[in-house]
C-alpha atoms as a PDB file:
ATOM      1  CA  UNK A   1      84.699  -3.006-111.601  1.00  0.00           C
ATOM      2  CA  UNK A   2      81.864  -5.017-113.499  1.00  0.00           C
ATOM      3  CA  UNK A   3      82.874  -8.269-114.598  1.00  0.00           C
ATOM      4  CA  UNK A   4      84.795  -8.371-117.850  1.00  0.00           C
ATOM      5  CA  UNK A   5      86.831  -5.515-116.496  1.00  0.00           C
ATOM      6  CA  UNK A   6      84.886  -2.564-117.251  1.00  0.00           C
ATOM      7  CA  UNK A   7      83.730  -0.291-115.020  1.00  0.00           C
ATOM      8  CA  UNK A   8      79.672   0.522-114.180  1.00  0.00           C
ATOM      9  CA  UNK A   9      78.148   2.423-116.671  1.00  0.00           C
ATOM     10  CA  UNK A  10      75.378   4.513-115.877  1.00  0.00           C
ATOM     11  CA  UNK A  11      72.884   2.380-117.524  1.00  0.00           C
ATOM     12  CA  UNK A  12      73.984  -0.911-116.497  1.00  0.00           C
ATOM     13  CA  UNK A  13      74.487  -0.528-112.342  1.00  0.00           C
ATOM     14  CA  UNK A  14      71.303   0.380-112.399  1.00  0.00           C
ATOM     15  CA  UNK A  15      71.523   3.759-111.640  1.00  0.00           C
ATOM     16  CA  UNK A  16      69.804   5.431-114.435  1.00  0.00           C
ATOM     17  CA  UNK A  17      66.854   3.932-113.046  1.00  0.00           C
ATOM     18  CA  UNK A  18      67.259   4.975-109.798  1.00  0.00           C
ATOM     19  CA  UNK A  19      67.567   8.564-110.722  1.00  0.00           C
ATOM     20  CA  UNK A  20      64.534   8.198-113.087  1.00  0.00           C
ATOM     21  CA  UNK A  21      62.489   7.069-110.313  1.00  0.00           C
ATOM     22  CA  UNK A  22      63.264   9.676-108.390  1.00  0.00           C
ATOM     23  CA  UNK A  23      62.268  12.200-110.981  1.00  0.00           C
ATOM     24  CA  UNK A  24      58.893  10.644-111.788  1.00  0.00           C
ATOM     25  CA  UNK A  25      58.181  10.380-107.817  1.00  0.00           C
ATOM     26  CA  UNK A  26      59.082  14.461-107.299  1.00  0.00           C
ATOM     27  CA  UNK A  27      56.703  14.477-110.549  1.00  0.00           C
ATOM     28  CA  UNK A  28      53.897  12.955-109.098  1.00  0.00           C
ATOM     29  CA  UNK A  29      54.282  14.885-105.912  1.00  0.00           C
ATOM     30  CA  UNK A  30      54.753  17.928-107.281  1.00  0.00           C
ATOM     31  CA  UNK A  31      51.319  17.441-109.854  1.00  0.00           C
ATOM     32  CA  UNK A  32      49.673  16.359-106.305  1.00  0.00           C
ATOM     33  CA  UNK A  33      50.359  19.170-104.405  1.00  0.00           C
ATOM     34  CA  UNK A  34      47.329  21.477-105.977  1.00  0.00           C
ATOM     35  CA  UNK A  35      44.243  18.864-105.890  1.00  0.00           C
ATOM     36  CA  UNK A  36      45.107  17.904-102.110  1.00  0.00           C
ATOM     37  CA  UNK A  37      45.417  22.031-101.361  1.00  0.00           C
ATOM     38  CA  UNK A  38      42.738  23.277-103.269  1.00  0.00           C
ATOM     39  CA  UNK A  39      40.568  20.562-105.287  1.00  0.00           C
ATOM     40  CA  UNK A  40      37.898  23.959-106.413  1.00  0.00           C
ATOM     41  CA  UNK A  41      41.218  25.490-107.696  1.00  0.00           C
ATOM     42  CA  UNK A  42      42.228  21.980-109.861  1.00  0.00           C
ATOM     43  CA  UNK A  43      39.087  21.868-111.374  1.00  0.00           C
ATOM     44  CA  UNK A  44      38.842  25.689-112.347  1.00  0.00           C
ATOM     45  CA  UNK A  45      41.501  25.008-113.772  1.00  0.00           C
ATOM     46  CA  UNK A  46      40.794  21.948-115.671  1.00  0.00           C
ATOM     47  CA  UNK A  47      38.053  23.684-117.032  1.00  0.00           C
ATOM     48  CA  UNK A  48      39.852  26.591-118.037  1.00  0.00           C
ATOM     49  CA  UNK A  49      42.629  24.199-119.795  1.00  0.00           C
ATOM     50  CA  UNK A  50      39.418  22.545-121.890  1.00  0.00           C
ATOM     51  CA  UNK A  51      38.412  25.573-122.955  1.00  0.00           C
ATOM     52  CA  UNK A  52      41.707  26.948-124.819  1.00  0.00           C
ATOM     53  CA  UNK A  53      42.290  26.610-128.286  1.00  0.00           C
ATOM     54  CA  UNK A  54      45.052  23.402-129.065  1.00  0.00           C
ATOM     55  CA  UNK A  55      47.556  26.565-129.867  1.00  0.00           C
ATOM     56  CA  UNK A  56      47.712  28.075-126.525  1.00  0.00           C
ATOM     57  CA  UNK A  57      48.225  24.534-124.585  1.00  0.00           C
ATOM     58  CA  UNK A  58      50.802  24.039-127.391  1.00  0.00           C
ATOM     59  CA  UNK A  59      52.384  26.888-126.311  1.00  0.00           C
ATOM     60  CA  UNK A  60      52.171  26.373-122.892  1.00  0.00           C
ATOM     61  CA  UNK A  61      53.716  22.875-122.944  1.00  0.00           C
ATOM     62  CA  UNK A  62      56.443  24.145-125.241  1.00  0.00           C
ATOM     63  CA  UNK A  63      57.012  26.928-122.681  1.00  0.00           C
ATOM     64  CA  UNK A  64      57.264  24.703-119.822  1.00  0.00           C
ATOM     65  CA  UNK A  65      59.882  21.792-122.154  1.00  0.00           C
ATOM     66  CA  UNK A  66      62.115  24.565-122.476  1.00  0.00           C
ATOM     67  CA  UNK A  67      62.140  26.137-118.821  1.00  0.00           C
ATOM     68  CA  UNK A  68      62.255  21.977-117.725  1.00  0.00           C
ATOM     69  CA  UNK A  69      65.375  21.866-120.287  1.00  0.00           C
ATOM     70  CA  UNK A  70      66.790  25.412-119.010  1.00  0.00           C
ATOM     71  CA  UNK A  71      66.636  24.373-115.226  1.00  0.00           C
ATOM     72  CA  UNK A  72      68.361  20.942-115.974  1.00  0.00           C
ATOM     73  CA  UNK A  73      71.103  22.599-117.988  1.00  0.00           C
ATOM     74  CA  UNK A  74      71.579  24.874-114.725  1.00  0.00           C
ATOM     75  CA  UNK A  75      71.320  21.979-112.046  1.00  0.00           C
ATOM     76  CA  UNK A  76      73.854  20.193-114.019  1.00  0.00           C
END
């Protein structure tokens, strides 16, 4: 129990933050894993990426929100 009686909330023993850092570290590993295999491939595909129209990379966030959202619905 936290003082005042009440138990630990998810925001206040801290671990909301724990589990956020987590996230953004699998984040960071996972946006890694393509420059350190293939640096030629990253930058194809950077260039590719700057050559779309703002509609298609709309698109393609959107797409990849809603798969994100999907997935965590699932997990949980």
């Amino acid at each position: 129990m936290a003082p005042g009686g009440k138990p630990p909330g998810f925001f206040l023993d801290g671990k909301m933050w724990h589990e956020l850092l987590i996230a953004l570290a699998l984040v960071m590993v996972i946006e890694g894993i393509i420059p350190f295999l293939s640096p030629r491939l990253m930058r194809r595909m950077l260039l590719t990426a700057a050559e779309m129209d703002d509609r298609s990379l709309r698109m393609g966030g959107l797409i990849a929100m809603v798969l994100g959202v999907i997935t965590l619905y699932l997990v949980n």
